[in-house]
Each structure stands twice: as structure tokens, then as C-alpha cells.
N, C-alpha and C. Protein backbone atom coordinates (compact mmCIF):
# COMPACT_ATOMS: atom_id res chain seq x y z
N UNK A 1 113.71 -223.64 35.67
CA UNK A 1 114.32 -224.95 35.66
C UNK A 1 115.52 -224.91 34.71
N UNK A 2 116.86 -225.29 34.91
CA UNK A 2 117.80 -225.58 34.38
C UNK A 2 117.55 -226.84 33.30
N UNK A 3 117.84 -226.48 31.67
CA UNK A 3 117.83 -227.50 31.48
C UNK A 3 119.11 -228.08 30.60
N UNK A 4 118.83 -229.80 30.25
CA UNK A 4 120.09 -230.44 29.51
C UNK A 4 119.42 -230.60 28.49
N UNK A 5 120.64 -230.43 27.66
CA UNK A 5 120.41 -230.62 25.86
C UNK A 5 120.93 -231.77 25.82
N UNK A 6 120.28 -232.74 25.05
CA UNK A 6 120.42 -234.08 24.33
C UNK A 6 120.36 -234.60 23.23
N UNK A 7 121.21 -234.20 22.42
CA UNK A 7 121.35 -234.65 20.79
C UNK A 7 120.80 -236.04 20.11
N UNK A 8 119.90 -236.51 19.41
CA UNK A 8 119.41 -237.69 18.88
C UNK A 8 119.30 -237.28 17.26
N UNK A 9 119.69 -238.68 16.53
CA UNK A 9 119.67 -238.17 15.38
C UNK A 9 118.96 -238.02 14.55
N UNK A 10 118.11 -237.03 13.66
CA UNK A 10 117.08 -236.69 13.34
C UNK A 10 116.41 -238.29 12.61
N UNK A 11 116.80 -238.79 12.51
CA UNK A 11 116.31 -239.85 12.21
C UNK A 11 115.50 -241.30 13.13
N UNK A 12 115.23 -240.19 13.75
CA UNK A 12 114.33 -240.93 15.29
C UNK A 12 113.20 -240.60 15.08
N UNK A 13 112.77 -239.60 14.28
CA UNK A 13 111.81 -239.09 13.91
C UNK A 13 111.00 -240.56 13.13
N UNK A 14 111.88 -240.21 12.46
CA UNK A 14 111.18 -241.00 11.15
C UNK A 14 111.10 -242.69 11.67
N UNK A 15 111.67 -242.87 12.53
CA UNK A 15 111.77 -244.57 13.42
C UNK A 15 110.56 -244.47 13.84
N UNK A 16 110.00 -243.54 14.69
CA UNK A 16 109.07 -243.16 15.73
C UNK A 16 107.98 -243.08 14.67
N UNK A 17 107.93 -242.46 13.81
CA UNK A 17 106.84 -241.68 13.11
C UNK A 17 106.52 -241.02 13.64
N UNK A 18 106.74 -239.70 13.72
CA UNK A 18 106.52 -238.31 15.08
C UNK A 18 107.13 -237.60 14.30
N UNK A 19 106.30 -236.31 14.50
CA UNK A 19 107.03 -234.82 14.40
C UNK A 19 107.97 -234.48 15.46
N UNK A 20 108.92 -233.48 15.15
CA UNK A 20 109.96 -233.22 16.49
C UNK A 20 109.52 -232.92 17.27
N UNK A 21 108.39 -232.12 17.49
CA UNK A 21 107.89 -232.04 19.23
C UNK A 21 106.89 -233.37 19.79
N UNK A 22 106.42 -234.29 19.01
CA UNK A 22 106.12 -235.59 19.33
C UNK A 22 107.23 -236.35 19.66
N UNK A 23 108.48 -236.02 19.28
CA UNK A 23 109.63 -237.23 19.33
C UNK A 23 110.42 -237.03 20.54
N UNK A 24 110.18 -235.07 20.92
CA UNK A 24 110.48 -234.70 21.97
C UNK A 24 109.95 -235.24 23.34
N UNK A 25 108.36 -234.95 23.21
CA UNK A 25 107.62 -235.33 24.74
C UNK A 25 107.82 -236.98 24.43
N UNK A 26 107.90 -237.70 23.46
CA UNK A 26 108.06 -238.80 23.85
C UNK A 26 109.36 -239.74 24.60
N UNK A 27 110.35 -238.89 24.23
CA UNK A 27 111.66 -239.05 24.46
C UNK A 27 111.13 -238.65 26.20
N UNK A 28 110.87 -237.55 26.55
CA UNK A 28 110.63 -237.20 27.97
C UNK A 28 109.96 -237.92 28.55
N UNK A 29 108.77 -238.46 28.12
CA UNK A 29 108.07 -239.13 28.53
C UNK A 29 108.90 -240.48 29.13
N UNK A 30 109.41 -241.49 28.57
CA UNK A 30 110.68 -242.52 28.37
C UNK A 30 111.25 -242.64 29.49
N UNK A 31 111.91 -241.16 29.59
CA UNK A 31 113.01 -240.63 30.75
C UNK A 31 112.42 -240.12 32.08
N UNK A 32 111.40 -239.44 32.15
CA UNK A 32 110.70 -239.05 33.42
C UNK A 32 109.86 -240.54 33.51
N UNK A 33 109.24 -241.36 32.72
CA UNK A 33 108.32 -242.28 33.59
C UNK A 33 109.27 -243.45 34.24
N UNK A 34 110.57 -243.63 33.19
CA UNK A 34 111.21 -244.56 33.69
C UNK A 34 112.19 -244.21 35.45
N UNK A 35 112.11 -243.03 35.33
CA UNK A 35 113.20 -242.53 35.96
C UNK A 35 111.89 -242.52 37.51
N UNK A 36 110.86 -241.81 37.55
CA UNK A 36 109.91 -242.03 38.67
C UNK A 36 109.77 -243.70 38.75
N UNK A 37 109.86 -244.52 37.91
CA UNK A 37 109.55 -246.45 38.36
C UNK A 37 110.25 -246.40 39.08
N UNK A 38 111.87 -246.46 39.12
CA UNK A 38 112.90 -246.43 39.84
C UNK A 38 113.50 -246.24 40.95
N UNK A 39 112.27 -245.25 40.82
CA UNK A 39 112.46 -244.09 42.65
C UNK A 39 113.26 -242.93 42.15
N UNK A 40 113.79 -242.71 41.18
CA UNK A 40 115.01 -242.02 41.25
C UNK A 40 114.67 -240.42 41.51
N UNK A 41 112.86 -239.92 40.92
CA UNK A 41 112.54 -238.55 41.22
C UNK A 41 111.13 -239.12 41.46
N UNK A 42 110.69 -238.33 41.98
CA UNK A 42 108.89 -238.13 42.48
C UNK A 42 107.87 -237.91 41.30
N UNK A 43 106.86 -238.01 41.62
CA UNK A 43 105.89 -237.64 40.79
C UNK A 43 105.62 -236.19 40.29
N UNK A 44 105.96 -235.55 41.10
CA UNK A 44 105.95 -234.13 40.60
C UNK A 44 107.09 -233.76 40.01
N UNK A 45 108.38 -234.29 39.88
CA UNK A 45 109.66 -234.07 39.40
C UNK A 45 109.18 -234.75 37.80
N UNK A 46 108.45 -235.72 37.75
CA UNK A 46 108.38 -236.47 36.42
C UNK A 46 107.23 -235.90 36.19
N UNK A 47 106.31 -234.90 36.49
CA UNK A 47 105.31 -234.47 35.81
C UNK A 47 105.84 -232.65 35.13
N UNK A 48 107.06 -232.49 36.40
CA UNK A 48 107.89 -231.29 35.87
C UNK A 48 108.98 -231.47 34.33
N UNK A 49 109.22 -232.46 34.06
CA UNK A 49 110.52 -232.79 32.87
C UNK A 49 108.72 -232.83 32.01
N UNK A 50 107.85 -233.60 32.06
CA UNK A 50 106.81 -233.55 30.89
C UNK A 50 106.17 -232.27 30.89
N UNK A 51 105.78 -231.70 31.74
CA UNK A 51 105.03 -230.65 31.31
C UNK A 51 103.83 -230.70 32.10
N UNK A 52 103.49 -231.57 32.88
CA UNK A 52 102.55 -231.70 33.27
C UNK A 52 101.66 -231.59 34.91
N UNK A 53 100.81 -231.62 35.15
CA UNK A 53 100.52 -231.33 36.52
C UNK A 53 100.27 -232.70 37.34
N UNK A 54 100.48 -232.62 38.55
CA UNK A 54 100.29 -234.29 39.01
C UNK A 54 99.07 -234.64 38.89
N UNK A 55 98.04 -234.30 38.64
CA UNK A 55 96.70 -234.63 38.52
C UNK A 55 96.97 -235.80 36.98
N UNK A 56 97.48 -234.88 36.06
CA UNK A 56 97.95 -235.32 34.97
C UNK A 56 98.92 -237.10 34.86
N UNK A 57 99.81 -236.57 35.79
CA UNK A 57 101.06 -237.51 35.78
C UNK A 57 100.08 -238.74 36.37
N UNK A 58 99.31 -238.75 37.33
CA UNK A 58 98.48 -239.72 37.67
C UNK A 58 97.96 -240.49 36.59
N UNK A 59 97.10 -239.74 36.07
CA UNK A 59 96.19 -240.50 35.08
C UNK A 59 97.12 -241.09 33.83
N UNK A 60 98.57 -240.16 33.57
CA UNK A 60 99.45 -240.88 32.51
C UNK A 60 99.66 -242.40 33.49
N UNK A 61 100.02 -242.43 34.58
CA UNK A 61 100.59 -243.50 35.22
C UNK A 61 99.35 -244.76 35.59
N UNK A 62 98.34 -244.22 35.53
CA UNK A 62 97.08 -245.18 35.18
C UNK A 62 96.93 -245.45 34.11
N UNK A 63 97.02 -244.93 32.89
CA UNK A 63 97.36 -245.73 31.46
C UNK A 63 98.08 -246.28 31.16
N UNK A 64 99.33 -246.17 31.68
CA UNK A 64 100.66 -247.23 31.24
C UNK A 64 100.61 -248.24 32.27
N UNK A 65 99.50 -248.14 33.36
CA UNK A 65 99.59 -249.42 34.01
C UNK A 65 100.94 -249.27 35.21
N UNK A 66 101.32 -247.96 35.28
CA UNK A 66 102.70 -248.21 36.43
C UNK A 66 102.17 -247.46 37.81
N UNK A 67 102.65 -248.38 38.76
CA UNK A 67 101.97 -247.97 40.04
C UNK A 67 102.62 -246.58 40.68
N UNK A 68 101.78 -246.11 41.69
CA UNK A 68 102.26 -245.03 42.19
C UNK A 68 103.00 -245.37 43.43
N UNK A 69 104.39 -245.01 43.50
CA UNK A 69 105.17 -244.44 44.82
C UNK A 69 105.16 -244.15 45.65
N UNK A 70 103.68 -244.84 46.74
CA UNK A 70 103.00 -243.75 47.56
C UNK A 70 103.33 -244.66 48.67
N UNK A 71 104.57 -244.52 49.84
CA UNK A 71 104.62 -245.04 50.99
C UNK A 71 104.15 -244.69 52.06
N UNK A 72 104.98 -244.40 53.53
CA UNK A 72 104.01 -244.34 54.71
C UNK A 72 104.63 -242.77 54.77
N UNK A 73 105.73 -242.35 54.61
CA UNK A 73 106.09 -241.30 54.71
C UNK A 73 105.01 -239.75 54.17
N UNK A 74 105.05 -240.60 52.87
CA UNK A 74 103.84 -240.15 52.44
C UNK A 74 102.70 -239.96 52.68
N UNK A 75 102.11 -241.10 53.68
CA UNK A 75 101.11 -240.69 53.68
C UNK A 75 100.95 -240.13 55.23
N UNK A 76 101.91 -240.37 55.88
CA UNK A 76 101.83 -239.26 57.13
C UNK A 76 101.62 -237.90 56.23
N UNK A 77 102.75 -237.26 55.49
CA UNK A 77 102.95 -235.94 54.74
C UNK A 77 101.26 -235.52 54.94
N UNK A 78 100.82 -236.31 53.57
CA UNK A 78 99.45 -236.10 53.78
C UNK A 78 98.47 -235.76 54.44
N UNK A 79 98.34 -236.68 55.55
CA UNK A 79 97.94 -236.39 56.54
C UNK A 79 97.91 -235.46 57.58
N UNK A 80 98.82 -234.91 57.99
CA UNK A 80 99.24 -233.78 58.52
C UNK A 80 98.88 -232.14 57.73
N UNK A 81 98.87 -232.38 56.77
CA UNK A 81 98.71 -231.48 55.67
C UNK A 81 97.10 -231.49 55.62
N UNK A 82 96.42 -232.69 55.79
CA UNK A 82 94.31 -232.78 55.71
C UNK A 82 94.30 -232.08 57.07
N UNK A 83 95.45 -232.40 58.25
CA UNK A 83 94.55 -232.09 59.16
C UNK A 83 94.69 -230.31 59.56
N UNK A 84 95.85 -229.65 59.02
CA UNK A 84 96.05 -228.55 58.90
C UNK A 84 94.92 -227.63 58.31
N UNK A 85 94.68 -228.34 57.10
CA UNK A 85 93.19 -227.83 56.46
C UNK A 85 92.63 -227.94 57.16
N UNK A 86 91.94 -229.05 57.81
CA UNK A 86 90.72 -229.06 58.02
C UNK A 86 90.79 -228.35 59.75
N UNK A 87 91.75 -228.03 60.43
CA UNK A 87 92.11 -227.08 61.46
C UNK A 87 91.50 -228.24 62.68
């Protein structure tokens, strides 16, 4: 993954009360959950900027209370994909 550097001034730390890699995933956190509300990337794109697996990104998105993105497109995808499995 390509990534962008984003300068904040160390004094976010101390706003936050966080160590720099707390101030980090939280900053990501911010930017990938706000950025999946939006539509703007998927669930797996915002579980890729955190670190995390969608199993994961789920259950973050059941604690903060924000719904999942899941239209019809989707759930054809799905579907097609159960019935492949299941042959």
C-alpha cells in the first residue's frame, strides 16, 4: 500500500492524552470511519488504512453505533459468491 504522510503537531498528543501510536490509530480511525459514513471507500478500504480485518471493522462499526453500507449490489455480490460455494 502506498502511503501519505500527514504532519500534526506534537501537541495533539497531549490534547488527546495518547501516546504517538494511540494518537496515530486514532487519527486513522477519524479518517477511515468518517470517510466509509460517506461512501467515499468500503469497508475493507477502512479496515485497510486501520489495520484491521472486516470481521474487525464490523464490530468497530457496531460500537460507534454507525451503520453498515450494505446495498442490493451487494448483496447480489454475495449471493452469487454463497452460491458458488455451495456449488
Amino acid at each position: 500500500m502506498n502511503e501519505l504522510h500527514v504532519t500534526f503537531p506534537k501537541s495533539l498528543e497531549i490534547t488527546l492524552n495518547k501516546s504517538e501510536s494511540e494518537t496515530v490509530s486514532t487519527i486513522k480511525e477519524i479518517v477511515a470511519l468518517h470517510l466509509y459514513k460517506n461512501g467515499t471507500i468500503s469497508l475493507g478500504k477502512a479496515g485497510e488504512i486501520m489495520g484491521l480485518s472486516k470481521q474487525e471493522m464490523l464490530h468497530l462499526l457496531s460500537i460507534r453505533r454507525i451503520p453498515i453500507n450494505y446495498d442490493v449490489d451487494d448483496l447480489e455480490s454475495d449471493l452469487e459468491t454463497l452460491d458458488r460455494v455451495l456449488g
